[in-house]
N, C-alpha and C. Protein backbone atom coordinates (compact mmCIF):
# COMPACT_ATOMS: atom_id res chain seq x y z
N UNK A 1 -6.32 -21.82 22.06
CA UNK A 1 -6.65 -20.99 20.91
C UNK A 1 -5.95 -21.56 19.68
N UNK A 2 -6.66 -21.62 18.68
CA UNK A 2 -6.33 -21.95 17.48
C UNK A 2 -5.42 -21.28 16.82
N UNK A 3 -4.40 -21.66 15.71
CA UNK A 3 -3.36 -20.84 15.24
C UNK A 3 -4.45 -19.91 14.27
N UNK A 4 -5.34 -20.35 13.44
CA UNK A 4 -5.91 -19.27 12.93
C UNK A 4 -6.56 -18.25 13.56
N UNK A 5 -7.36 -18.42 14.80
CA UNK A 5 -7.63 -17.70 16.04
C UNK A 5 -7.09 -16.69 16.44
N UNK A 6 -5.66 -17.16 16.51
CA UNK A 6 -4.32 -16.42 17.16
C UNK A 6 -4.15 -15.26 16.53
N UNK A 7 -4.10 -15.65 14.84
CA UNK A 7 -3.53 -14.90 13.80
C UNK A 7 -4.51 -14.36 13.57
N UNK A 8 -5.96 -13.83 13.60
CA UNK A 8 -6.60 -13.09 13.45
C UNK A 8 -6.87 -11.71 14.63
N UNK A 9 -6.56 -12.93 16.06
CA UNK A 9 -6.46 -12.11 17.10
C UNK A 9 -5.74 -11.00 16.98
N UNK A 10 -4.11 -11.42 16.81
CA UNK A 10 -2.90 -10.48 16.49
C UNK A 10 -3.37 -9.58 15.45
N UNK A 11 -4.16 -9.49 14.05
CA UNK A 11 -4.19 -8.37 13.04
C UNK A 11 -5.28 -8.07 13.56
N UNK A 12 -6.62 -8.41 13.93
CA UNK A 12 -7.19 -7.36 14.87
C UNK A 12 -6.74 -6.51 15.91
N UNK A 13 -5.46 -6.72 16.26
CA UNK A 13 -4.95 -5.93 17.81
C UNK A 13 -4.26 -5.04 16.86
N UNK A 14 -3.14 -5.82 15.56
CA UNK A 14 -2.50 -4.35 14.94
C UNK A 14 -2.79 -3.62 14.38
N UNK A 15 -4.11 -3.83 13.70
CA UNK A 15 -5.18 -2.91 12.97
C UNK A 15 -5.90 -1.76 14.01
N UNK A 16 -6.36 -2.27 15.44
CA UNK A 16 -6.67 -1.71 16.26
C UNK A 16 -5.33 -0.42 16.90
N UNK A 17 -4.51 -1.17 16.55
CA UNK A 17 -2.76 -0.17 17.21
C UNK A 17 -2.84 0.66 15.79
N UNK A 18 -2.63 0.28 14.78
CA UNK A 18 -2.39 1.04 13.58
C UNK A 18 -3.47 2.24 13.64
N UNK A 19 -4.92 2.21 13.75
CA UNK A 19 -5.50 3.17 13.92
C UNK A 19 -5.54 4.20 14.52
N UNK A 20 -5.35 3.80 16.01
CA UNK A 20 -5.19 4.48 16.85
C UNK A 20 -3.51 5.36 16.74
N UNK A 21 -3.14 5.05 16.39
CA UNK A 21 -1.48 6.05 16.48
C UNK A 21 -1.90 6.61 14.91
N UNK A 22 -2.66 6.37 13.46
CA UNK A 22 -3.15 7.12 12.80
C UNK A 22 -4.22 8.44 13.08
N UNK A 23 -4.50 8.53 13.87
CA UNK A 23 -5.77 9.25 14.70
C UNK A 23 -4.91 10.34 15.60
N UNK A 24 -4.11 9.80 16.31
CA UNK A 24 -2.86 10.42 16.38
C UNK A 24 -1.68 11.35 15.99
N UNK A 25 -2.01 10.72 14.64
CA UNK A 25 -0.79 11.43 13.85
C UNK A 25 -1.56 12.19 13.24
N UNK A 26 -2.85 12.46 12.60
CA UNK A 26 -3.55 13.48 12.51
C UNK A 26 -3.66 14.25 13.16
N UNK A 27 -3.84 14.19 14.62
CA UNK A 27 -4.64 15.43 15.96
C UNK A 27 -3.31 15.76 15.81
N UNK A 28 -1.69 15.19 16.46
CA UNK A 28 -0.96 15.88 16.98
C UNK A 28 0.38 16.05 15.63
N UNK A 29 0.64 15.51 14.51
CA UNK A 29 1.45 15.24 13.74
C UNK A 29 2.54 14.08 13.85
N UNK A 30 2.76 13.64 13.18
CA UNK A 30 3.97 12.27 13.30
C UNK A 30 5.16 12.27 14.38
N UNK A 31 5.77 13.85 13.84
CA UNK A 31 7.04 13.72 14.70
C UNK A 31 6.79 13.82 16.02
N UNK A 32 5.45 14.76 16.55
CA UNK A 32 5.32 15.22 17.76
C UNK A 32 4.71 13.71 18.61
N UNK A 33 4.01 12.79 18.10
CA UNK A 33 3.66 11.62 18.79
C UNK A 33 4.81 10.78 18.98
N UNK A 34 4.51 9.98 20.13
CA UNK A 34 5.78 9.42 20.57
C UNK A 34 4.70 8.10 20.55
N UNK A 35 5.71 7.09 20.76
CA UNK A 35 4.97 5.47 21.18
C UNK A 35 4.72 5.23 22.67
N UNK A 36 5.26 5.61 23.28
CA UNK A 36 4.45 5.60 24.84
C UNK A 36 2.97 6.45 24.61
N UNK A 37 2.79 7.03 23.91
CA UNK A 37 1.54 7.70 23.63
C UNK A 37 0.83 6.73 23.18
N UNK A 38 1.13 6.45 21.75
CA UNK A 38 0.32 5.64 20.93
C UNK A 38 -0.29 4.00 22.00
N UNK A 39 0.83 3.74 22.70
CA UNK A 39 0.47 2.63 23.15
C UNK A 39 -0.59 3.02 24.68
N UNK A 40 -0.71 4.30 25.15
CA UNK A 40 -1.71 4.64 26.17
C UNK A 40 -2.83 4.66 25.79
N UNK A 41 -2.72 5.60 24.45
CA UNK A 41 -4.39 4.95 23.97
C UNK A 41 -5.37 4.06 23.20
N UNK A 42 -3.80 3.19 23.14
CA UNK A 42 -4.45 1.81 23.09
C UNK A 42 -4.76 1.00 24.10
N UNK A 43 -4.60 1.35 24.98
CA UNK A 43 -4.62 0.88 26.45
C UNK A 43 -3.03 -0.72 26.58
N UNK A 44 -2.00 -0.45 25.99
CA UNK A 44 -1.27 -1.26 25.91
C UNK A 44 0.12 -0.34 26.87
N UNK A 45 0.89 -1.48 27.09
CA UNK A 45 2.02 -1.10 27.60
C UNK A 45 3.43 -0.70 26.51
N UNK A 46 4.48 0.15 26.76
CA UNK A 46 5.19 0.28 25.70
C UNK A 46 5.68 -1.18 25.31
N UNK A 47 5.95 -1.89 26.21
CA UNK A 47 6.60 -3.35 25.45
C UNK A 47 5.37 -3.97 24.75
N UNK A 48 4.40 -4.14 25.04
CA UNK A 48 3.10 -5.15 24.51
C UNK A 48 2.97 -4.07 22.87
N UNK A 49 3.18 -3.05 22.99
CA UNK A 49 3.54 -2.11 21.78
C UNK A 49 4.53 -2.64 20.44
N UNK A 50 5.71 -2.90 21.11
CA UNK A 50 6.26 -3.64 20.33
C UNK A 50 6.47 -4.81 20.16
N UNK A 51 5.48 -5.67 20.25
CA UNK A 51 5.17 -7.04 20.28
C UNK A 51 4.54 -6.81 18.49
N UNK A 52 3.46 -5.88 18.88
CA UNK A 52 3.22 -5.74 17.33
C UNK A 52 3.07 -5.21 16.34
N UNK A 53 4.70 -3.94 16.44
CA UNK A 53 5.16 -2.80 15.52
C UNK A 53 6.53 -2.61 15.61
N UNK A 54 7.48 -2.61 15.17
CA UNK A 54 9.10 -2.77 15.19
C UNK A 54 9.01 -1.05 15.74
N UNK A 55 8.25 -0.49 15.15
CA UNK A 55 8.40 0.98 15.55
C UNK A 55 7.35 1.75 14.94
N UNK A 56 7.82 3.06 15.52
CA UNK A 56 6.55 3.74 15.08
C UNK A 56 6.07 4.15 13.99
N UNK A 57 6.67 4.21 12.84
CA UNK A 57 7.11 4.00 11.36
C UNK A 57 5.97 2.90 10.54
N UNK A 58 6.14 1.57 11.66
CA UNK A 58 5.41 0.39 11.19
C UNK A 58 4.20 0.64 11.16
N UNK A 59 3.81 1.67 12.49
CA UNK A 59 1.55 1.34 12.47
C UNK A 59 1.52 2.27 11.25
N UNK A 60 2.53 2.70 10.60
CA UNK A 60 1.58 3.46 9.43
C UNK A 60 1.72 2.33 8.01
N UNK A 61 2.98 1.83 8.26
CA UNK A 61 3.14 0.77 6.86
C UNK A 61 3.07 -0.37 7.03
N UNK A 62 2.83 -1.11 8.35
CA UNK A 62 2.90 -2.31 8.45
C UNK A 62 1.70 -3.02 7.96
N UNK A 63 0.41 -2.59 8.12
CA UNK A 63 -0.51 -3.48 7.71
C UNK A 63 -0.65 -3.11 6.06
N UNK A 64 0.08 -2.03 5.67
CA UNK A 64 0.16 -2.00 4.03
C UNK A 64 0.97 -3.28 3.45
N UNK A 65 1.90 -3.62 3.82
CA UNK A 65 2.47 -4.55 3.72
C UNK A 65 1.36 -5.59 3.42
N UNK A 66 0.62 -6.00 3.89
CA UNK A 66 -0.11 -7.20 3.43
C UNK A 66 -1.06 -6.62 2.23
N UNK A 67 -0.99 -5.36 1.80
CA UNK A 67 -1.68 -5.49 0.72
C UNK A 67 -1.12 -5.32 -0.50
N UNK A 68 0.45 -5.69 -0.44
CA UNK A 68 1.41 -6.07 -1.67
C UNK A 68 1.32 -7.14 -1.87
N UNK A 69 1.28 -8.16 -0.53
CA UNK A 69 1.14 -9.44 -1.10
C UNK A 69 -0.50 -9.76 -1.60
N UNK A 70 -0.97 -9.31 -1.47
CA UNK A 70 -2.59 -9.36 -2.05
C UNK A 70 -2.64 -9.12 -3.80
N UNK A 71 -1.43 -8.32 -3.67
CA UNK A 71 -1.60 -7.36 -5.25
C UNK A 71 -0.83 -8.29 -5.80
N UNK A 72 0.47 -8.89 -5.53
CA UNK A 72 0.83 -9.74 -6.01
C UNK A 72 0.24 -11.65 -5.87
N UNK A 73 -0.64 -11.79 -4.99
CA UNK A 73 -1.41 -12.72 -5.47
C UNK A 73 -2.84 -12.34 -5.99
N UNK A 74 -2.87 -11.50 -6.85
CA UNK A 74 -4.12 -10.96 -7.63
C UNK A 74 -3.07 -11.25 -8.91
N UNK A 75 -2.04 -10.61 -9.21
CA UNK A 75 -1.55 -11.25 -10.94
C UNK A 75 -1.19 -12.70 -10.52
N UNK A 76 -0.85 -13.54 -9.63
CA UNK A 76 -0.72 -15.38 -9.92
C UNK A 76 -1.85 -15.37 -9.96
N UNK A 77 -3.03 -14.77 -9.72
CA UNK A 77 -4.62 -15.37 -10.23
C UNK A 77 -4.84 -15.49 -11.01
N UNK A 78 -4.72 -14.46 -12.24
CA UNK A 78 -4.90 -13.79 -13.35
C UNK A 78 -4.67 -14.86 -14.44
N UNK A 79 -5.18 -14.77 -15.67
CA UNK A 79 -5.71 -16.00 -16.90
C UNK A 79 -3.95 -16.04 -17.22
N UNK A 80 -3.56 -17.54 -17.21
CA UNK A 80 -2.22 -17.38 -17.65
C UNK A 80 -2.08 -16.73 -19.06
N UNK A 81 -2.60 -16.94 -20.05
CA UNK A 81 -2.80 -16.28 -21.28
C UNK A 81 -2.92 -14.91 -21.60
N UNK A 82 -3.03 -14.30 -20.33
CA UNK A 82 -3.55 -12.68 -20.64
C UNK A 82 -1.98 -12.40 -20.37
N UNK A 83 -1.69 -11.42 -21.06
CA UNK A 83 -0.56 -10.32 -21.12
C UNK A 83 0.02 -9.75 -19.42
N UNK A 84 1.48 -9.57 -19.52
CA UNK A 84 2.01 -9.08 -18.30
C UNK A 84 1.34 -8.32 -17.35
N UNK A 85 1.20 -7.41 -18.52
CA UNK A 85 0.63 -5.53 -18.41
C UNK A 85 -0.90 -5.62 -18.24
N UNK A 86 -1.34 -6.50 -19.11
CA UNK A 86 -2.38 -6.40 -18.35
C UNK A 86 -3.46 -7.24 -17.46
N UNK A 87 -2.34 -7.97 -16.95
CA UNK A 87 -2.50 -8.75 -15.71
C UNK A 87 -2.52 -7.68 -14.84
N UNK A 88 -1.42 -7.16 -14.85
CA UNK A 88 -1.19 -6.50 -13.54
C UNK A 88 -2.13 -5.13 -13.28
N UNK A 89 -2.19 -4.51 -14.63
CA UNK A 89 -3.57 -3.77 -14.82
C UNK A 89 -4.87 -3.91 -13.71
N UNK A 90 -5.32 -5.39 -14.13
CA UNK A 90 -6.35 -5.62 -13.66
C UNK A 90 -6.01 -6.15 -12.20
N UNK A 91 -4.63 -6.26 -11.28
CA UNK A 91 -4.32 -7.05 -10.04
C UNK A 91 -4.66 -5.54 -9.19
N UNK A 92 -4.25 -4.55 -10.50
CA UNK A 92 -3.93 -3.19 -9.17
C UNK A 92 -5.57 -2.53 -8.79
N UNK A 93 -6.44 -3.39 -8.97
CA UNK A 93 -7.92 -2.83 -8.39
C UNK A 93 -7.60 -2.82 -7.15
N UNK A 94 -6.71 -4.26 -6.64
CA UNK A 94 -6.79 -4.38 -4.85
C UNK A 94 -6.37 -3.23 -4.27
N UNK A 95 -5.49 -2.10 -5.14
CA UNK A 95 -4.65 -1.19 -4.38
C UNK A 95 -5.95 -0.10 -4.08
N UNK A 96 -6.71 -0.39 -5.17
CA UNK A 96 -7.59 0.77 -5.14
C UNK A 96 -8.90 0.91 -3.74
N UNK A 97 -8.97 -0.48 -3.80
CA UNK A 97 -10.22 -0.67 -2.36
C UNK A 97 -10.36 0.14 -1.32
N UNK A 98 -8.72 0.31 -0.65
CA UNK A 98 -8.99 0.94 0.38
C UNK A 98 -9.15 2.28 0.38
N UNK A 99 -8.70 2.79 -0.84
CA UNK A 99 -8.93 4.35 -1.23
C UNK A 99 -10.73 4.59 -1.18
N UNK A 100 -11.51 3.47 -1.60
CA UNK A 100 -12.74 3.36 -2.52
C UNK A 100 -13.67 3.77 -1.05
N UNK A 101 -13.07 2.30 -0.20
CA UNK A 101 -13.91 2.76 1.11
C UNK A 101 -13.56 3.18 1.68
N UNK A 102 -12.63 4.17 2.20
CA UNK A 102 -12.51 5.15 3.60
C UNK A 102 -11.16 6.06 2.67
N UNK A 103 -12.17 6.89 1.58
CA UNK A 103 -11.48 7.73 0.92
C UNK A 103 -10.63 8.62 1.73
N UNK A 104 -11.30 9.57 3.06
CA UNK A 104 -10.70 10.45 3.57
C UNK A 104 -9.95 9.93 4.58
N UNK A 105 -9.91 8.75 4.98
CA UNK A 105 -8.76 8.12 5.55
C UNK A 105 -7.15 8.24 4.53
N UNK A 106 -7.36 7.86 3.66
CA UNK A 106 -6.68 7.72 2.68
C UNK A 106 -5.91 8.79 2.09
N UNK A 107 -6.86 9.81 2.23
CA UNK A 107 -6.77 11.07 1.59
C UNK A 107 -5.62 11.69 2.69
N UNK A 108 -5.83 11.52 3.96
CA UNK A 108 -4.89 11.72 5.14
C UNK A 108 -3.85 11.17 5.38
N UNK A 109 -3.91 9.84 5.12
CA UNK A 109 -2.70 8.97 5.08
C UNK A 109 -1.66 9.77 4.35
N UNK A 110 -2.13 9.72 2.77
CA UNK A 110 -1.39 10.32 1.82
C UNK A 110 -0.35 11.36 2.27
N UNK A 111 -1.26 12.43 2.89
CA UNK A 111 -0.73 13.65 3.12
C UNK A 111 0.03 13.51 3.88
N UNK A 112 -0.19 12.88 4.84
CA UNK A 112 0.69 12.29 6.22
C UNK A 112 2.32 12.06 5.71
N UNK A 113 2.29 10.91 4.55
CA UNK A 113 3.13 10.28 4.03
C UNK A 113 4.19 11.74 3.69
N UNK A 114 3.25 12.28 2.60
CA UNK A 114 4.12 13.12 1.81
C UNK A 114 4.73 14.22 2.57
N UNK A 115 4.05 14.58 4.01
CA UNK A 115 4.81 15.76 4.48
C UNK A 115 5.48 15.14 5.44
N UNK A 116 5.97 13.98 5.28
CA UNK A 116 6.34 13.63 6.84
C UNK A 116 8.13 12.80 6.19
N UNK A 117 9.19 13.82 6.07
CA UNK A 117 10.54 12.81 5.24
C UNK A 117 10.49 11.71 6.22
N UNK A 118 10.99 11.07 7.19
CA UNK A 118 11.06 9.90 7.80
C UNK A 118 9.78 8.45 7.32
N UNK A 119 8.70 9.12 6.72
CA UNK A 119 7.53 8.34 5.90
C UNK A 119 7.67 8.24 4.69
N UNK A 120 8.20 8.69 4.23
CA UNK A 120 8.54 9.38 2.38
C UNK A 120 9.34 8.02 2.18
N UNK A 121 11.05 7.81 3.44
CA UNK A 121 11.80 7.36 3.31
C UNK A 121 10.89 5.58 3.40
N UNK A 122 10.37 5.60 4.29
CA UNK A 122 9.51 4.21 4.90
C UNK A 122 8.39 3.80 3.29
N UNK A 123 8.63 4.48 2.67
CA UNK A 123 6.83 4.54 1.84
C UNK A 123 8.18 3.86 0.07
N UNK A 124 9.11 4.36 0.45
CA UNK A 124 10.01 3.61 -0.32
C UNK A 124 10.67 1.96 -0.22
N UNK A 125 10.88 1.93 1.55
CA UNK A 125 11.08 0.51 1.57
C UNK A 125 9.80 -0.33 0.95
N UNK A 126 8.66 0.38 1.40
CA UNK A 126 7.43 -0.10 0.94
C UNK A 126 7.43 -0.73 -0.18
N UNK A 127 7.69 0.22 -1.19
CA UNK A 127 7.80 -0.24 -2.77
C UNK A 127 8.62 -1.18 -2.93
N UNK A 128 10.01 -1.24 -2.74
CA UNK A 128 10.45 -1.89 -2.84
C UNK A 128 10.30 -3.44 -2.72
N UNK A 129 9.98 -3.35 -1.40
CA UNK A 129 9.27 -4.96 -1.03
C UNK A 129 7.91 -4.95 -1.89
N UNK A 130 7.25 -4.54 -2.26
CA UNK A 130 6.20 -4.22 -3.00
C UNK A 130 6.62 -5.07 -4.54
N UNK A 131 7.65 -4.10 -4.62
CA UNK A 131 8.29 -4.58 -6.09
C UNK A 131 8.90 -6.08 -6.38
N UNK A 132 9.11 -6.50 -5.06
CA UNK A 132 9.93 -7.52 -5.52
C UNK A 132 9.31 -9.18 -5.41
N UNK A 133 7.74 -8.57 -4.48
CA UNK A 133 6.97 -9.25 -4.53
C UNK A 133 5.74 -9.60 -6.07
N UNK A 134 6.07 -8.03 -6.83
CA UNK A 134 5.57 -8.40 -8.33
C UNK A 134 6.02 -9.35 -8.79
N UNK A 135 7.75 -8.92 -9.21
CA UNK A 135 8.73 -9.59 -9.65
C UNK A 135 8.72 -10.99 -9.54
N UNK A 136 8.53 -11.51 -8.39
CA UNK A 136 8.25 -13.05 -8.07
C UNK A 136 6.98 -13.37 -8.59
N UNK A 137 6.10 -12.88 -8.36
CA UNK A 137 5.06 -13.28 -9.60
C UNK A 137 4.90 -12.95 -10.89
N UNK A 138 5.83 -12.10 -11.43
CA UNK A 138 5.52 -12.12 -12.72
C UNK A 138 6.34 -13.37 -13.56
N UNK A 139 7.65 -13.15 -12.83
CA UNK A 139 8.46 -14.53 -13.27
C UNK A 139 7.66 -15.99 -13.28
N UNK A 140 7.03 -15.95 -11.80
CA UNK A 140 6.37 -17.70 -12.11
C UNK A 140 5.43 -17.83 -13.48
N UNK A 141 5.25 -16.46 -13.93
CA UNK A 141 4.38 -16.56 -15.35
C UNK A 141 4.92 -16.37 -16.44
N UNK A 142 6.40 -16.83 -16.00
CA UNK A 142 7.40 -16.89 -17.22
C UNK A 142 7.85 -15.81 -17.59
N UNK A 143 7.55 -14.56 -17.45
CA UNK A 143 7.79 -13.47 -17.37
C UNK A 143 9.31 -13.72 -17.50
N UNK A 144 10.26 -12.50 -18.44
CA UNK A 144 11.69 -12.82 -17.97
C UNK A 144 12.17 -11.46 -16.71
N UNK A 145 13.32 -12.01 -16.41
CA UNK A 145 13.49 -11.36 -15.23
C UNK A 145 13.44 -9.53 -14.89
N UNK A 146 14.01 -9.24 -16.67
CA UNK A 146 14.58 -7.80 -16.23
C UNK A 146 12.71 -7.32 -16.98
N UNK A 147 11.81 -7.98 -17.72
CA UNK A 147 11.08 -7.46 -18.33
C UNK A 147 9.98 -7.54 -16.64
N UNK A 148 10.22 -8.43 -16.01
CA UNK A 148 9.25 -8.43 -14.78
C UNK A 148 9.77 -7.67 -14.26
N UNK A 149 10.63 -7.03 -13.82
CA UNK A 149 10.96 -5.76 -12.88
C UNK A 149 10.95 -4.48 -13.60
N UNK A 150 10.77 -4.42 -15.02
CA UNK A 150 10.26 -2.75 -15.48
C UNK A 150 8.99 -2.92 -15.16
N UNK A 151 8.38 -3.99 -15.66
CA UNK A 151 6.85 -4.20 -15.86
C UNK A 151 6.39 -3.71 -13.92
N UNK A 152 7.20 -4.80 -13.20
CA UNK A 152 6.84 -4.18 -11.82
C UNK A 152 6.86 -2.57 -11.19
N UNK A 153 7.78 -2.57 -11.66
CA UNK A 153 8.45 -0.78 -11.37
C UNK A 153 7.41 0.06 -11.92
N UNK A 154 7.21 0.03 -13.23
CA UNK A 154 6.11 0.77 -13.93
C UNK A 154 4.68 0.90 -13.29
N UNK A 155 4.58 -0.42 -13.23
CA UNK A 155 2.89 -0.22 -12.28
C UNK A 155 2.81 0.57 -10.89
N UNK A 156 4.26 0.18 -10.23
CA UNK A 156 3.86 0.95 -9.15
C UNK A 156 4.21 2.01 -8.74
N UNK A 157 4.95 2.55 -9.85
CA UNK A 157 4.78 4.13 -10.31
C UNK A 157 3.49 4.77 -10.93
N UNK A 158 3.23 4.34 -11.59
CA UNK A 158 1.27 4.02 -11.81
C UNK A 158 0.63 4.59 -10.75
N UNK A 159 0.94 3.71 -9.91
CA UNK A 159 0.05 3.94 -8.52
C UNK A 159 0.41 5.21 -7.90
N UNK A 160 1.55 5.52 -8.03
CA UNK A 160 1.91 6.57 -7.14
C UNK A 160 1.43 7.91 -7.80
N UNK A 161 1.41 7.89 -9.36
CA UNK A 161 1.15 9.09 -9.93
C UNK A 161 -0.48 9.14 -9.60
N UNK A 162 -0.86 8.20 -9.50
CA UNK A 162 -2.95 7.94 -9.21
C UNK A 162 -2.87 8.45 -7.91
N UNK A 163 -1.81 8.03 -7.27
CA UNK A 163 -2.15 8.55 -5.36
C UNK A 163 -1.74 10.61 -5.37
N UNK A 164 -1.23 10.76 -6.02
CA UNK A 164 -0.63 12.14 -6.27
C UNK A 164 -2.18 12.97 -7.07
N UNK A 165 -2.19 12.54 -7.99
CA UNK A 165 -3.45 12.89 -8.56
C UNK A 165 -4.59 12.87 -8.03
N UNK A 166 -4.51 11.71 -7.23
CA UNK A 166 -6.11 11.45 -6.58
C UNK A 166 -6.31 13.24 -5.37
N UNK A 167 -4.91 13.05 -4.98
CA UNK A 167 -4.92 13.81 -3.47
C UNK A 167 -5.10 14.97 -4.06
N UNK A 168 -4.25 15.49 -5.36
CA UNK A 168 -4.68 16.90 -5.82
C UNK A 168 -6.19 17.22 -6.12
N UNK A 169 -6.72 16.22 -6.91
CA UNK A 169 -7.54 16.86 -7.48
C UNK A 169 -9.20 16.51 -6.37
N UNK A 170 -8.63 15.77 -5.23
CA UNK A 170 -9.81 15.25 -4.48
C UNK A 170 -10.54 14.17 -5.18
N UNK A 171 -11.23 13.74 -3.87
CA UNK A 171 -12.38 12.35 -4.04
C UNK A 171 -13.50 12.61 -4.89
N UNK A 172 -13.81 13.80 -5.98
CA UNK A 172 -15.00 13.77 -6.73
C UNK A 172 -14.18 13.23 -7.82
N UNK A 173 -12.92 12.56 -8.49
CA UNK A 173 -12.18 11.99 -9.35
C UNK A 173 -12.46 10.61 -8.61
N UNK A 174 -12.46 9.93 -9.17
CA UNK A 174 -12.72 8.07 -9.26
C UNK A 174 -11.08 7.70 -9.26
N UNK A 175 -10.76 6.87 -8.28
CA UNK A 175 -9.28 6.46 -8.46
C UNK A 175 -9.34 5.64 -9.67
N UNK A 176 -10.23 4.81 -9.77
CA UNK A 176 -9.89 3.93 -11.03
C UNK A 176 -10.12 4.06 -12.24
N UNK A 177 -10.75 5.63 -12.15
CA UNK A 177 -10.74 5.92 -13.33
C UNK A 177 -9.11 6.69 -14.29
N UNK A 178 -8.49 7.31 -12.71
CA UNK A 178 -7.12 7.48 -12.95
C UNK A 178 -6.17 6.76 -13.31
N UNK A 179 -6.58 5.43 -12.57
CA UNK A 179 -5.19 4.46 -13.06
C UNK A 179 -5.56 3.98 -14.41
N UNK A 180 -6.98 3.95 -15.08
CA UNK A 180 -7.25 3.30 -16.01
C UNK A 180 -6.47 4.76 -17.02
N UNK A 181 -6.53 5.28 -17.01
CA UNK A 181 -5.98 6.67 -17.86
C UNK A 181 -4.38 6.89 -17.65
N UNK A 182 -3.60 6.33 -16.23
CA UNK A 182 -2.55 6.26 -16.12
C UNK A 182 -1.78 5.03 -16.86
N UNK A 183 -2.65 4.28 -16.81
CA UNK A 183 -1.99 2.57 -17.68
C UNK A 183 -2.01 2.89 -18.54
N UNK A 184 -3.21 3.66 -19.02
CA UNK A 184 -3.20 4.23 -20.69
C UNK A 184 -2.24 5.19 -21.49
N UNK A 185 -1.52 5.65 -20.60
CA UNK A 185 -0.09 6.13 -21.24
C UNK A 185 0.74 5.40 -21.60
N UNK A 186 1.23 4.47 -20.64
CA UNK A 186 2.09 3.80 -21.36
C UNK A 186 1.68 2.77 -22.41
N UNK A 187 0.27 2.13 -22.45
CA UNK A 187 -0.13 1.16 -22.95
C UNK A 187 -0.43 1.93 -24.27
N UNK A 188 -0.42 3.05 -24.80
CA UNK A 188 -0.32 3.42 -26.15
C UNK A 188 0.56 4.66 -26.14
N UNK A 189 1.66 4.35 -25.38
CA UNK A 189 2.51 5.63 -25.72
C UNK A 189 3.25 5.38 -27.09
N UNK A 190 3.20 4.27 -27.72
CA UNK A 190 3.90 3.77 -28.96
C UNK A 190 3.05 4.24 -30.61
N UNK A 191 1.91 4.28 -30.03
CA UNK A 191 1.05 4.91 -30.88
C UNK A 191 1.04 6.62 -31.07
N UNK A 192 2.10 7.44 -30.24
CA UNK A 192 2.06 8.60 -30.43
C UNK A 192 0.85 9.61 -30.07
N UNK A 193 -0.01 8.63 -29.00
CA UNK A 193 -1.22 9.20 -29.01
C UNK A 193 -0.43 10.29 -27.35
């Protein structure tokens, strides 16, 4: 088997694990599922379980993880000439996709997140690595250091006020029409508007 083979094999199996213990944590709630569970109905063993999730924490954030680095190689894409802010503006569509297609997945996740403190706490390492993966790209665009980490911080507070909003007000609101209205605060808060 090919290493690309391999590596598709493996995120099809953790996408397949991630679902299934999400499906899970819906029917029965977070705390009450255990990983000998999650891994029965995946038809896996508890060790083959953690072959590809540090824990049970991970099938909810682990494959998010790859879509920071997506968001942060969406601004190194971006026209070197265009502005920090709104590079990153236009990088944070990727965040929006998965909301776009499997809204009420999303819509559950969310909730999941927010009522669950041990996820709250996990949904922070998130950012963090999130953040620091901006940070490294905003710098290679010359960006200076402390202006790439407000600029990072800011957006993905952005996001979080769009994920808060989205969940209140439900899926007949357009996420991107939120973040485009959320960027728009700060992007003319100088104008007093």
């Amino acid at each position: 088997m090919t290493k690309g083979l391999r590596a598709r094999a493996r995120l099809a199996m953790r996408t397949e694990i991630a679902e299934t213990a999400f499906a899970l944590f819906i029917e029965r709630g977070f705390e009450q599922t255990t990983v000998d569970e999650i891994a029965e109905a995946a038809g896996l063993s508890r060790r083959s379980f953690f072959r590809y999730f540090p824990s049970k924490e991970d099938t909810v954030f682990g494959l998010l993880n790859d879509l920071g680095e997506e968001l942060a190689a969406a601004v190194a894409a971006r026209p070197a000439a265009e502005p920090p802010w709104t590079a990153l503006r236009a990088a944070c569509s990727v965040l929006l996709t998965p909301m776009l297609h499997r809204a009420d997945d999303a819509m559950a996740l969310m909730r999941l997140i927010n009522g669950t403190p041990s996820l709250r706490a996990r949904h922070q390492d998130k950012q963090d690595r999130w953040r620091g993966l901006l940070i490294h790209a905003l710098t290679a665009r010359s960006v200076p250091p402390l202006q790439a980490d407000v600029l990072a911080s800011s957006a993905l507070a952005i996001f979080d006020v769009v994920c808060r909003q989205w969940l209140a007000v439900g899926p007949s609101v357009e996420p991107a029409r939120l973040m485009d209205e959320a960027f728009g605060v700060l992007t003319h808060s100088d104008s007093g508007r």
